[in-house]
N, C-alpha and C. Protein backbone atom coordinates (compact mmCIF):
# COMPACT_ATOMS: atom_id res chain seq x y z
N UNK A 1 209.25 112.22 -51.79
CA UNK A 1 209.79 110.97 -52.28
C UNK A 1 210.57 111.20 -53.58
N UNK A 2 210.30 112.09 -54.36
CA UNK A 2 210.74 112.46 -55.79
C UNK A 2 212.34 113.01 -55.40
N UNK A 3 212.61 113.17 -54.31
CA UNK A 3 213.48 114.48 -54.06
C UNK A 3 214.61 112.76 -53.46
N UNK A 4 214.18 112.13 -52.94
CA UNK A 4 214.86 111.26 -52.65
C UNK A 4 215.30 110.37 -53.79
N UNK A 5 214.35 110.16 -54.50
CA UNK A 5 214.70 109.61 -56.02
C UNK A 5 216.21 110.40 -56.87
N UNK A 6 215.67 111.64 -56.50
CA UNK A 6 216.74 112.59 -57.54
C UNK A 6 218.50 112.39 -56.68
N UNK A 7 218.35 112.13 -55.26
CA UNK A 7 219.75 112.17 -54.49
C UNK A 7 219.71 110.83 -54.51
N UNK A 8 219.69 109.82 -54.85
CA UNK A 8 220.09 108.73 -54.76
C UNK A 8 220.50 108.66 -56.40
N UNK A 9 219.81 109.31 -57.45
CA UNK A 9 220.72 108.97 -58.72
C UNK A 9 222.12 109.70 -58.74
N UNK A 10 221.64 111.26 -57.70
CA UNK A 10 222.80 112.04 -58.19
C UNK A 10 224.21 111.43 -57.51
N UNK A 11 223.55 110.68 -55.75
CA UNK A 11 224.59 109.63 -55.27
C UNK A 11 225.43 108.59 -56.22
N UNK A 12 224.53 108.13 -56.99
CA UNK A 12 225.11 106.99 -57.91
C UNK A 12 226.34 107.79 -58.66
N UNK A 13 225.59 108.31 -59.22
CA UNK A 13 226.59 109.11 -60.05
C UNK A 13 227.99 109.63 -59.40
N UNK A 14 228.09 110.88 -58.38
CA UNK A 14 229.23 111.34 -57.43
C UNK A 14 229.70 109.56 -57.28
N UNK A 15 229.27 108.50 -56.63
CA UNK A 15 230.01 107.51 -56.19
C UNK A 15 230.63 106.81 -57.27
N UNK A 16 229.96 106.94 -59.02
CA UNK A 16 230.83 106.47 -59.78
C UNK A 16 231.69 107.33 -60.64
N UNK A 17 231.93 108.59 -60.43
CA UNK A 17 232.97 109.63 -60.72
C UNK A 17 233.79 109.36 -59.52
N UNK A 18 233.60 109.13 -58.23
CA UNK A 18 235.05 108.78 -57.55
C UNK A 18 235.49 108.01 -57.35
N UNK A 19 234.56 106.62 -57.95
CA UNK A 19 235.45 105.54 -58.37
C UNK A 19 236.43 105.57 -59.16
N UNK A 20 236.26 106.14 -60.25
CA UNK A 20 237.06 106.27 -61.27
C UNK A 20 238.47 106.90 -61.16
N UNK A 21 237.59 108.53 -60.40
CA UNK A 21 238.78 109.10 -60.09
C UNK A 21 240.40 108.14 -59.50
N UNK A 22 239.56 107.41 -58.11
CA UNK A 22 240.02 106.60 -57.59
C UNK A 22 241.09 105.39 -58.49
N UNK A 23 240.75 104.85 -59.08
CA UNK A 23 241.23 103.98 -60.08
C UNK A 23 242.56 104.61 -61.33
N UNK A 24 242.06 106.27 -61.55
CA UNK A 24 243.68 106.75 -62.34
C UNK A 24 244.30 107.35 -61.06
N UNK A 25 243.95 107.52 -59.78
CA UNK A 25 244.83 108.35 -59.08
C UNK A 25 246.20 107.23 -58.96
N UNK A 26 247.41 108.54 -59.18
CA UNK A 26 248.63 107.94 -59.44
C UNK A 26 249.45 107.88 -58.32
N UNK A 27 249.03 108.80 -56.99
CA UNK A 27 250.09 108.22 -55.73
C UNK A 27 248.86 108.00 -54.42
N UNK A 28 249.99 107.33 -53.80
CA UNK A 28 249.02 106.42 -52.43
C UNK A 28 247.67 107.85 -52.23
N UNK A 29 248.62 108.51 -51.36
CA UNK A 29 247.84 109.67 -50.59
C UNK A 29 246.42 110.16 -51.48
N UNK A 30 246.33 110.07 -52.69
CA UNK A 30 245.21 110.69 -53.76
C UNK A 30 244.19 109.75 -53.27
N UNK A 31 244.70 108.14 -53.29
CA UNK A 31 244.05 107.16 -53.77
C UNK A 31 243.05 106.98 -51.84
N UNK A 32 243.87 107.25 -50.80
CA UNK A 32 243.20 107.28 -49.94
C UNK A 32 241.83 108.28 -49.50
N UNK A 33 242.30 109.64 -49.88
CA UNK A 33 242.05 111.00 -50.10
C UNK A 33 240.46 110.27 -51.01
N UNK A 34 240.31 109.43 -51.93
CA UNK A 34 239.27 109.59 -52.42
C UNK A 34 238.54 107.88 -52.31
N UNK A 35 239.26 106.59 -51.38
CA UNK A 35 238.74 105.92 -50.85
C UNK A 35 237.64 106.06 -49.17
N UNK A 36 238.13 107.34 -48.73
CA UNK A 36 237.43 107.94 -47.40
C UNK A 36 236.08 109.15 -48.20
N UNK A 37 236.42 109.66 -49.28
CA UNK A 37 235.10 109.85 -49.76
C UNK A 37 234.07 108.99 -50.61
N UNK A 38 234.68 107.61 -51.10
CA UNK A 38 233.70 106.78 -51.35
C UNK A 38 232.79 105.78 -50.44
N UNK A 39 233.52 105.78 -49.04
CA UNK A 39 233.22 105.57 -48.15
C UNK A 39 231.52 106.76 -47.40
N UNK A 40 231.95 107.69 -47.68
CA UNK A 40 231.34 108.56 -46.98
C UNK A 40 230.16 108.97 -48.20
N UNK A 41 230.44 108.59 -49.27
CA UNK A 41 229.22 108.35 -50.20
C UNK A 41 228.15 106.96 -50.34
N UNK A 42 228.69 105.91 -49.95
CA UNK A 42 228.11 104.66 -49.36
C UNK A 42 227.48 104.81 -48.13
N UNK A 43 227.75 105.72 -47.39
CA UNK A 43 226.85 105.81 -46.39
C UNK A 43 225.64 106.79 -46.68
N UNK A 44 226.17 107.81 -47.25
CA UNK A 44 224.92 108.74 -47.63
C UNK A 44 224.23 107.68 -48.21
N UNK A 45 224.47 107.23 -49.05
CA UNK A 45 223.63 106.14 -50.27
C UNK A 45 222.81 105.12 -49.17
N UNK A 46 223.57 104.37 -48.14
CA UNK A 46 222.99 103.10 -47.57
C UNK A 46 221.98 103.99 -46.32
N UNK A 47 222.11 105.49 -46.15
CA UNK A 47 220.74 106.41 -45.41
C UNK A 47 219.61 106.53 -46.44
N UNK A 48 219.95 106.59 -47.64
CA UNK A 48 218.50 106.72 -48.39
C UNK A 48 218.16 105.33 -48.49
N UNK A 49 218.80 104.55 -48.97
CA UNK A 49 218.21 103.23 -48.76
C UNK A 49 217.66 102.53 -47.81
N UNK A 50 217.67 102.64 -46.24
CA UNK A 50 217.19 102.81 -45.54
C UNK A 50 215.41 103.27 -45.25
N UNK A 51 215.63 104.64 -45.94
CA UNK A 51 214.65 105.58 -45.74
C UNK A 51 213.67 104.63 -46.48
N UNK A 52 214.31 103.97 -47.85
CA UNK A 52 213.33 103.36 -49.03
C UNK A 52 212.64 101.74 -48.56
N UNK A 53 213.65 101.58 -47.50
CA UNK A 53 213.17 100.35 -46.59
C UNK A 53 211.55 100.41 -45.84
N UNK A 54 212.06 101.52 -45.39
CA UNK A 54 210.77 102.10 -44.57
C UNK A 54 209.62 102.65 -44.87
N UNK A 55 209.53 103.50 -46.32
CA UNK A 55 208.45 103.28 -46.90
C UNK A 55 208.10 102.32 -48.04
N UNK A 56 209.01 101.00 -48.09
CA UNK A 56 208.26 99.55 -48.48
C UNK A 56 207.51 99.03 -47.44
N UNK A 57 207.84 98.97 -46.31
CA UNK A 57 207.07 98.41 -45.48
C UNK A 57 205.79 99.24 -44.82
N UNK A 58 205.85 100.17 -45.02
CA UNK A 58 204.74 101.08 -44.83
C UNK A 58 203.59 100.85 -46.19
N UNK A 59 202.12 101.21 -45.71
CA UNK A 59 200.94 100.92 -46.63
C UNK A 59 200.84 102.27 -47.31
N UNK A 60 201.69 103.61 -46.73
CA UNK A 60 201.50 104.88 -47.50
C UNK A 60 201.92 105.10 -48.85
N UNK A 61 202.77 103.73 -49.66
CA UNK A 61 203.21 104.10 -50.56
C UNK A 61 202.35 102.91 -51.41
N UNK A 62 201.52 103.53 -52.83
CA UNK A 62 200.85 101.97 -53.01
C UNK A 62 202.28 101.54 -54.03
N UNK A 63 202.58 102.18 -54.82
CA UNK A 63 203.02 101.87 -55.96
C UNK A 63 204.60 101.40 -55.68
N UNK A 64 205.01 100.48 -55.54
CA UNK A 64 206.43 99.99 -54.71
C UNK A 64 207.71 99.61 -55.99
N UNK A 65 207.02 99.86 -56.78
CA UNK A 65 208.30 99.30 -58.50
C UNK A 65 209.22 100.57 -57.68
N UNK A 66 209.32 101.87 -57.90
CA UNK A 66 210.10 102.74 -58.34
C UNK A 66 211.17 102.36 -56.65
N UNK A 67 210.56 102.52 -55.86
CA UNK A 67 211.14 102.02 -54.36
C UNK A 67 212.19 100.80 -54.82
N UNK A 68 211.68 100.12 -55.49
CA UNK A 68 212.69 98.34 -54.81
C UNK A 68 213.50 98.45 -56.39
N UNK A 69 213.50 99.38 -57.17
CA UNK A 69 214.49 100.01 -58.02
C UNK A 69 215.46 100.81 -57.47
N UNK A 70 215.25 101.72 -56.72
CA UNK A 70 216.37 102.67 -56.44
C UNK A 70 217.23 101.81 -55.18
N UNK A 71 216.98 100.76 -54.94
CA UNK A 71 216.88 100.27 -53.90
C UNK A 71 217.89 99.55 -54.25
N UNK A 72 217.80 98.57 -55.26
CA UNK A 72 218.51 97.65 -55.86
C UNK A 72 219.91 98.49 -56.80
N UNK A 73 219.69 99.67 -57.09
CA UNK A 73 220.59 100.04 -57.82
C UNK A 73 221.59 100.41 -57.00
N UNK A 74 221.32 101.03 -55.53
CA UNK A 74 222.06 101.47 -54.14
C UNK A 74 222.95 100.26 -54.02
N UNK A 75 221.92 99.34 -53.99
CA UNK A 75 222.79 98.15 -53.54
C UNK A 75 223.91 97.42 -54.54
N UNK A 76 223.60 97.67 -55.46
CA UNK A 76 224.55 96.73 -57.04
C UNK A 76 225.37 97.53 -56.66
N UNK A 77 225.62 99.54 -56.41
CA UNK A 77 226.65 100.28 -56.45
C UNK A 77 227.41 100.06 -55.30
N UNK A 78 227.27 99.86 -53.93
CA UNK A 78 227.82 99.92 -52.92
C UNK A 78 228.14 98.29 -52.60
N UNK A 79 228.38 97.57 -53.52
CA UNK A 79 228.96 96.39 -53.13
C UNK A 79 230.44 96.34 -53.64
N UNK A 80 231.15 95.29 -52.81
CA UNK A 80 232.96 95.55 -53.08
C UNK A 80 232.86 94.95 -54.89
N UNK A 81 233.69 95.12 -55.41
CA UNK A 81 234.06 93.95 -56.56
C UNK A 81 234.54 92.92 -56.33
């Protein structure tokens, strides 16, 4: 579970370095080039979130704060503006 914790921050992170990137890129082709990898980082991101679905609803995890945190932060990042 720790290991899932650590790829969902390091997700956050990669998805908000290619936002950015995204935002100074100066011709079309860049800007697509790194809208198909923010894409493909929202999905990695919305598979761990997933995963974090599944052990909320499961009784194996008692302690559920750190879960419906990483959970919520997946979700604030992968929404449009």
């Amino acid at each position: 579970m720790d290991r899932t914790h650590k790829r969902i921050v390091e997700g956050v992170e990669n998805f908000q370095d290619i936002e950015t990137k995204m935002n100074a890129a100066n011709s079309a082709a860049q800007k697509e080039k790194y809208e198909a990898d923010l894409k493909t980082q929202i999905k990695k991101l919305q598979r761990l979130r997933d995963q974090l679905k599944t052990w909320q609803a499961g009784t194996e995890v008692k302690d559920k704060g750190p879960l419906l945190e990483h959970r919520k932060l997946i979700e604030v990042v992968s929404m449009p503006p």
